[in-house]
Protein backbone atom coordinates (compact mmCIF):
# COMPACT_ATOMS: atom_id res chain seq x y z
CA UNK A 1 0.00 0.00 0.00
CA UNK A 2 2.95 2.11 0.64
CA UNK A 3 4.66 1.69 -2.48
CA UNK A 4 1.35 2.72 -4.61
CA UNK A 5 0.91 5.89 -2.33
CA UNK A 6 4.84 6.84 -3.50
CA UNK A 7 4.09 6.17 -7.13
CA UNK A 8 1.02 8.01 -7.30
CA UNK A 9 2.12 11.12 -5.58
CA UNK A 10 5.72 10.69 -7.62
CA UNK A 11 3.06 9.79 -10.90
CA UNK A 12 0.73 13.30 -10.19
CA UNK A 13 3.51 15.55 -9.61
CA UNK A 14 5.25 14.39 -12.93
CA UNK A 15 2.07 14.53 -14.81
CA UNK A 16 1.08 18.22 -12.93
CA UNK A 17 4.21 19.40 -14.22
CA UNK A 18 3.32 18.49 -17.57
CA UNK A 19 -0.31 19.73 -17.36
CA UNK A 20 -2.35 16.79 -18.34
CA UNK A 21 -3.65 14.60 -15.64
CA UNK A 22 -6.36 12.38 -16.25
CA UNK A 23 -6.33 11.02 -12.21
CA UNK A 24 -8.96 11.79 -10.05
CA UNK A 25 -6.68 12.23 -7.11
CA UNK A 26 -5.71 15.99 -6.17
CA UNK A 27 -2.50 17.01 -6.17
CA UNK A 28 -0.92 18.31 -3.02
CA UNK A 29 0.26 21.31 -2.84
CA UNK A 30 2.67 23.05 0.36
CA UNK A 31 1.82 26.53 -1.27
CA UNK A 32 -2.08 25.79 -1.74
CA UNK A 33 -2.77 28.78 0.19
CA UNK A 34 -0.78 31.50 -1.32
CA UNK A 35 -3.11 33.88 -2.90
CA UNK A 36 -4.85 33.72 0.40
CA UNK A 37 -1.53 34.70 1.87
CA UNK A 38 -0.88 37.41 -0.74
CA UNK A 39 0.51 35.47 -3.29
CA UNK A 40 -0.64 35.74 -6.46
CA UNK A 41 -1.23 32.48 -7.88
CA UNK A 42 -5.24 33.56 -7.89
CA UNK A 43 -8.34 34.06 -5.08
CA UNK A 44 -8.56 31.08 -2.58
CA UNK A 45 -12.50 31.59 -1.92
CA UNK A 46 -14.28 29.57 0.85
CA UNK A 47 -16.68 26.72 -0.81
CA UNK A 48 -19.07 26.85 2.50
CA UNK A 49 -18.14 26.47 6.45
CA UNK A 50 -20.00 24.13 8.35
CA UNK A 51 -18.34 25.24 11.73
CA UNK A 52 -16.73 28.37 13.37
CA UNK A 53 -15.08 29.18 16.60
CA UNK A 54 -12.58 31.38 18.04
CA UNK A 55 -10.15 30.00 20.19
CA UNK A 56 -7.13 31.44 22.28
CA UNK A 57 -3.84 31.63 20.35
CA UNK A 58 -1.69 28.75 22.61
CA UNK A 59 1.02 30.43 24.86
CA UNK A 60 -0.66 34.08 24.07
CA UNK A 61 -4.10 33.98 25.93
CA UNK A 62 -4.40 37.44 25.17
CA UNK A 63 -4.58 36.91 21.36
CA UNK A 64 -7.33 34.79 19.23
CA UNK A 65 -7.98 33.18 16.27
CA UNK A 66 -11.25 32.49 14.72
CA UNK A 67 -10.93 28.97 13.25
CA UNK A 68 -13.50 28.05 10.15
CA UNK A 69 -14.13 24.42 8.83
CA UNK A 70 -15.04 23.45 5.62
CA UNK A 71 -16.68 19.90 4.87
CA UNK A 72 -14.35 16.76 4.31
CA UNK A 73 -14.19 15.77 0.63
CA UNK A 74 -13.53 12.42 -0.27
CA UNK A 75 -12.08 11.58 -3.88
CA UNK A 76 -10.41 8.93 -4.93
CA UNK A 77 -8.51 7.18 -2.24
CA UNK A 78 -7.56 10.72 -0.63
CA UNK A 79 -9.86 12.84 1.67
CA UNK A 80 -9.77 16.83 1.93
CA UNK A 81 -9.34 19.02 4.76
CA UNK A 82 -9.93 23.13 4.16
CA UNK A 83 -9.74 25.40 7.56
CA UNK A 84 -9.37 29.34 7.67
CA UNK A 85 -7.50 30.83 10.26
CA UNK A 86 -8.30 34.65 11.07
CA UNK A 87 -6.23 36.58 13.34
CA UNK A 88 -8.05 38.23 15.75
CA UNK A 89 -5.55 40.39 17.67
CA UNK A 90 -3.31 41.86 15.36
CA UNK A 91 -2.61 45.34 15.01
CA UNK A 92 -2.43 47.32 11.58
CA UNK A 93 0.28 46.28 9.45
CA UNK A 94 0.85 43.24 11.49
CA UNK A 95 0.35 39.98 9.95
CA UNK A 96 1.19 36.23 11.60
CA UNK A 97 1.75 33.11 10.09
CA UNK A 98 -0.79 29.58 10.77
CA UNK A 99 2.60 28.24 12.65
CA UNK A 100 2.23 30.95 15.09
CA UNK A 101 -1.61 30.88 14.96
CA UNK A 102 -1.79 27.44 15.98
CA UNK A 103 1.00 27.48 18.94
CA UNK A 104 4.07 27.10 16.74
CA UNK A 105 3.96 23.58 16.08
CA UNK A 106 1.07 22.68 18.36
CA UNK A 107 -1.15 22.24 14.66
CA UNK A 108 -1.66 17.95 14.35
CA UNK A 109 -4.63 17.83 12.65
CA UNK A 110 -6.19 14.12 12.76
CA UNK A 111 -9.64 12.99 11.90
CA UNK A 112 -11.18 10.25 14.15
CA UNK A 113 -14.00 7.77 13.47
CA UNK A 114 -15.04 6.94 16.44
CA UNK A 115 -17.72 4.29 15.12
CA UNK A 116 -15.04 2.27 13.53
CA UNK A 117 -12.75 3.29 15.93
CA UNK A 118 -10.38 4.54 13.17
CA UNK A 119 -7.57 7.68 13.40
CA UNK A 120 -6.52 9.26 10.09
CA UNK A 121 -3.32 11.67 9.71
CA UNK A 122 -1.94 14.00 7.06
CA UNK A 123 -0.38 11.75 4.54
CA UNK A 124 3.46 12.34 4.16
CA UNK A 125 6.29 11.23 1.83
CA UNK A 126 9.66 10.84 2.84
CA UNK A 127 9.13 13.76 5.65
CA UNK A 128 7.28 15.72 3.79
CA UNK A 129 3.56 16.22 4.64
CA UNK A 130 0.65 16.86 1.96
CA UNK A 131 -0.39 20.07 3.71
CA UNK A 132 0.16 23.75 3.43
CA UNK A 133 3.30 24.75 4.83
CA UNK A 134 2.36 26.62 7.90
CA UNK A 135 5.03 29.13 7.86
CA UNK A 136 4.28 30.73 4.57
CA UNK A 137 0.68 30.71 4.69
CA UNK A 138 0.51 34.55 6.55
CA UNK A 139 -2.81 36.53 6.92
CA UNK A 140 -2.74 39.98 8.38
CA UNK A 141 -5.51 40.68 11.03
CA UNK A 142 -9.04 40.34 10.71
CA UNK A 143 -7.96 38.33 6.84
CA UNK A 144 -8.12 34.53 6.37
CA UNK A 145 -5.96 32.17 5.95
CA UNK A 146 -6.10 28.62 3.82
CA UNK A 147 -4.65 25.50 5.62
CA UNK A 148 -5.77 22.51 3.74
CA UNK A 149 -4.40 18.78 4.21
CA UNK A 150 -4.72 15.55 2.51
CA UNK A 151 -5.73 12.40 4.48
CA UNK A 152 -5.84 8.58 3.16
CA UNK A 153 -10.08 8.17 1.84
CA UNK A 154 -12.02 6.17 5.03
CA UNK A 155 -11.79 2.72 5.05
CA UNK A 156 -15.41 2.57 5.50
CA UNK A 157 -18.28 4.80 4.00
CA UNK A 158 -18.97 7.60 7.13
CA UNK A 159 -20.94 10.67 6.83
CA UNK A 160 -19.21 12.65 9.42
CA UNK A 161 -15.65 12.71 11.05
CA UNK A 162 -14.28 14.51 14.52
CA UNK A 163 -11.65 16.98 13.92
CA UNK A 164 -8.69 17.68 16.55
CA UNK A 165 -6.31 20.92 15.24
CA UNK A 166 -4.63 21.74 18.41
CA UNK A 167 -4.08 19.49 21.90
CA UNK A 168 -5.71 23.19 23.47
CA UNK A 169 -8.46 23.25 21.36
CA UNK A 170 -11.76 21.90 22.22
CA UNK A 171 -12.43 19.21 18.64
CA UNK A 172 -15.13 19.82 16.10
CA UNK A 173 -17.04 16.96 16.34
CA UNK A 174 -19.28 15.79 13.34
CA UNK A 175 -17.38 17.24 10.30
CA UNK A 176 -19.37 16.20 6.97
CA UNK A 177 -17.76 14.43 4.60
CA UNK A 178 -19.02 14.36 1.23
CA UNK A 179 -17.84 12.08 -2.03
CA UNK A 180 -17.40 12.88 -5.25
CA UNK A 181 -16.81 10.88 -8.63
């Protein structure tokens, strides 16, 4: 199973460089959130949050962040995770990174079934994680921020997952996850 998750990510990045992919599977992408950082590789839009809360920035209780979720998206044998990140408590000018958002280093995102007693992770290859790298993604205050990871597809067909971002954090329990073709 290893092996085929090496040669598919090594297979989409080869054929995403050449800009004809036929596989269902998306591609990931460290830098997916740059436009919402100020890049400009395009607008990063939200599809739809199905939760929201703000929660205290670890090791600076004075500071916040208002954390949005997106539904879990299952294609293929890979399963999306979108979250937005706001800074709360920055001044003018000021902008912070989701590293220091999230407790720098404190963000482990996993998704739990509890009903098939089943823990997913961000999938990773040879160290390096299918997520957005947490140091570049920056939003100034009051903007949002794009985090997304890729997780392996459920072993079993669920309609909802629980969410843990942060140790701190109190989970978001009953995440939708929807399928497509």
């Amino acid at each position: 199973m290893r092996s085929s998750v090496v040669v598919t990510v090594v297979v989409l990045g080869v054929l995403g460089l050449a800009g004809c992919t036929d596989s269902d599977e998306p591609e990931p992408s460290p830098t997916a959130s740059a436009s919402a950082a100020g890049g400009t590789a395009g607008t990063v839009q939200q599809a739809g949050t199905v939760f929201d809360a703000t929660f205290p920035v670890p090791g600076e209780p004075d500071d916040t962040v208002r954390v949005e979720v997106e539904p879990l998206v299952v294609q293929g044998k890979t399963m999306e995770l979108r979250v937005w990140f706001t800074p709360d408590s920055l001044d003018e000018g000021e902008s912070a990174n989701i590293y220091e958002l999230t407790g720098s280093g404190d963000l482990q995102p996993a998704l739990n079934d509890l009903e098939h007693l089943t823990q997913y992770f961000v999938l990773s290859e040879t160290g390096q994680k299918w997520a957005t790298d947490t140091v570049s993604a920056k939003a100034a205050g009051g903007e949002p921020v794009l985090f997304q990871a890729w997780f392996a597809a459920p072993t079993e067909q669920v309609e909802a997952l629980d969410l843990s971002l942060v140790a701190s954090w109190a989970p978001f329990e009953n995440v939708p996850v929807t399928y497509e073709d």
